[in-house]
Protein backbone atom coordinates (compact mmCIF):
# COMPACT_ATOMS: atom_id res chain seq x y z
CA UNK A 1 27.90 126.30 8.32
CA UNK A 2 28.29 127.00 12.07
CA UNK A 3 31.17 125.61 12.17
CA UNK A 4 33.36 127.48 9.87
CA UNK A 5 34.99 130.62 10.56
CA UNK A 6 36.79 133.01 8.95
CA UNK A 7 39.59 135.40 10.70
CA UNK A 8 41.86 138.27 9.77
CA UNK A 9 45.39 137.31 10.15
CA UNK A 10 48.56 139.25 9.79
CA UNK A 11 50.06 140.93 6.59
CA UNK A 12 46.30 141.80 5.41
CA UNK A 13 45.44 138.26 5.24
CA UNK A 14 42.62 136.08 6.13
CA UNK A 15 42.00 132.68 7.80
CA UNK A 16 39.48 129.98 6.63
CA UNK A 17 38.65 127.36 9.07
CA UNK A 18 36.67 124.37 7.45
CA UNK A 19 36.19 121.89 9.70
CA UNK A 20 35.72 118.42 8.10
CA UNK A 21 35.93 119.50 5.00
CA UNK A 22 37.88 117.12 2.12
CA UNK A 23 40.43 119.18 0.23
CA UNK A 24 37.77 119.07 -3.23
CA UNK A 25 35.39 121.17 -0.93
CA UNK A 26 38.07 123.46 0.31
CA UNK A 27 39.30 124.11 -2.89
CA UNK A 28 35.66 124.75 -4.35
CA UNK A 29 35.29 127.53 -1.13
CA UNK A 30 38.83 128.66 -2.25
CA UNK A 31 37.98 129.20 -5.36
CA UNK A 32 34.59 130.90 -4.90
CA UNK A 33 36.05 133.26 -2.36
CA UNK A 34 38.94 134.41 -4.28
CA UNK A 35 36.14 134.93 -7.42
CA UNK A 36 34.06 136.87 -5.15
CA UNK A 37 37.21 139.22 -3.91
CA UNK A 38 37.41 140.21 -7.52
CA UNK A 39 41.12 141.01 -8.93
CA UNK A 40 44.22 141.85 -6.81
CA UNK A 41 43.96 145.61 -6.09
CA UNK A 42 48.24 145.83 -5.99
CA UNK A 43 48.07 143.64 -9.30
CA UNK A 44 45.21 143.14 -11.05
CA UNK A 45 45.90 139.66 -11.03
CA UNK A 46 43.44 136.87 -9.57
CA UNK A 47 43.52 136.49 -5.56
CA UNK A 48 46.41 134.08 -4.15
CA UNK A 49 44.98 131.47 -2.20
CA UNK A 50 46.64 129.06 -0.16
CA UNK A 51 44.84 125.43 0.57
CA UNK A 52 45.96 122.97 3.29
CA UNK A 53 43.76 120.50 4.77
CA UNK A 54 43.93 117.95 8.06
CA UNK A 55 44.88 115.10 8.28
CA UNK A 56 47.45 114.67 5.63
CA UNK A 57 50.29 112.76 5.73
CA UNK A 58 52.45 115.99 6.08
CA UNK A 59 50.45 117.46 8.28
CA UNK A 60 50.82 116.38 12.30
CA UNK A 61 49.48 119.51 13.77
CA UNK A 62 47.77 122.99 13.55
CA UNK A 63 51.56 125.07 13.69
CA UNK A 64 52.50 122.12 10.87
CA UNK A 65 48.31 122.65 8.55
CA UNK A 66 49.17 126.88 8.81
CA UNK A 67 52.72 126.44 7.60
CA UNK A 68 51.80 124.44 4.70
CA UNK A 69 48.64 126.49 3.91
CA UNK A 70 51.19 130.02 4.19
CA UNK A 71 54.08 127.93 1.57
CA UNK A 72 50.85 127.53 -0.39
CA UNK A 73 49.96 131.18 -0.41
CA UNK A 74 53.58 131.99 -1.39
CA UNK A 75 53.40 129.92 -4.35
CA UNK A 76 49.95 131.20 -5.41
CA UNK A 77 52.00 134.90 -5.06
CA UNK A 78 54.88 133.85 -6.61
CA UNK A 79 53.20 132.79 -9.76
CA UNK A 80 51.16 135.44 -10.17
CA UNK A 81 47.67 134.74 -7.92
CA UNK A 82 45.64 131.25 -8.10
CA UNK A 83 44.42 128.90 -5.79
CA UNK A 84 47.09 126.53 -4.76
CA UNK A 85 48.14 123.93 -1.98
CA UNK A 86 51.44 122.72 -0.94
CA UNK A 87 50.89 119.79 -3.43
CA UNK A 88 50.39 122.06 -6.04
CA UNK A 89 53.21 122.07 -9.02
């Protein structure tokens, strides 16, 4: 869509804007992406993913939707690659 952008962040990482998109539709894109990227080169693992969305109820703001998206990634890393958000358990 027009509308949706992608952009490389820091620490080799990449940014997915979805706007209006429900969190079932960014987790489908999550999920499709980090099939397409193939394994983790460093790991061999599956891709870690991160997954916030807006609004939420613990999400205010943009600084507030990244920092819960990055605590997302962290857990995805920590256990080993996936597709997580900061719901996730």
């Amino acid at each position: 869509r027009v509308c949706d952008s992608a952009v490389p962040a820091p620490g080799n990482r990449v940014v997915v804007i979805l706007p209006e998109t429900p969190l079932t539709g960014a987790l489908l894109v999550a999920t499709r992406l980090a099939g397409a990227l193939g394994p983790n080169p460093a790991t061999g693992g599956p891709q870690s993913v991160g997954v916030a969305t807006y609004p939420s109820p613990s999400i205010s703001d943009a600084d507030a939707l990244m920092r819960a998206a990055e605590k997302a990634l962290d857990t995805a890393r920590s256990r080993g690659g996936g597709v997580l958000t900061p719901l996730s358990r």
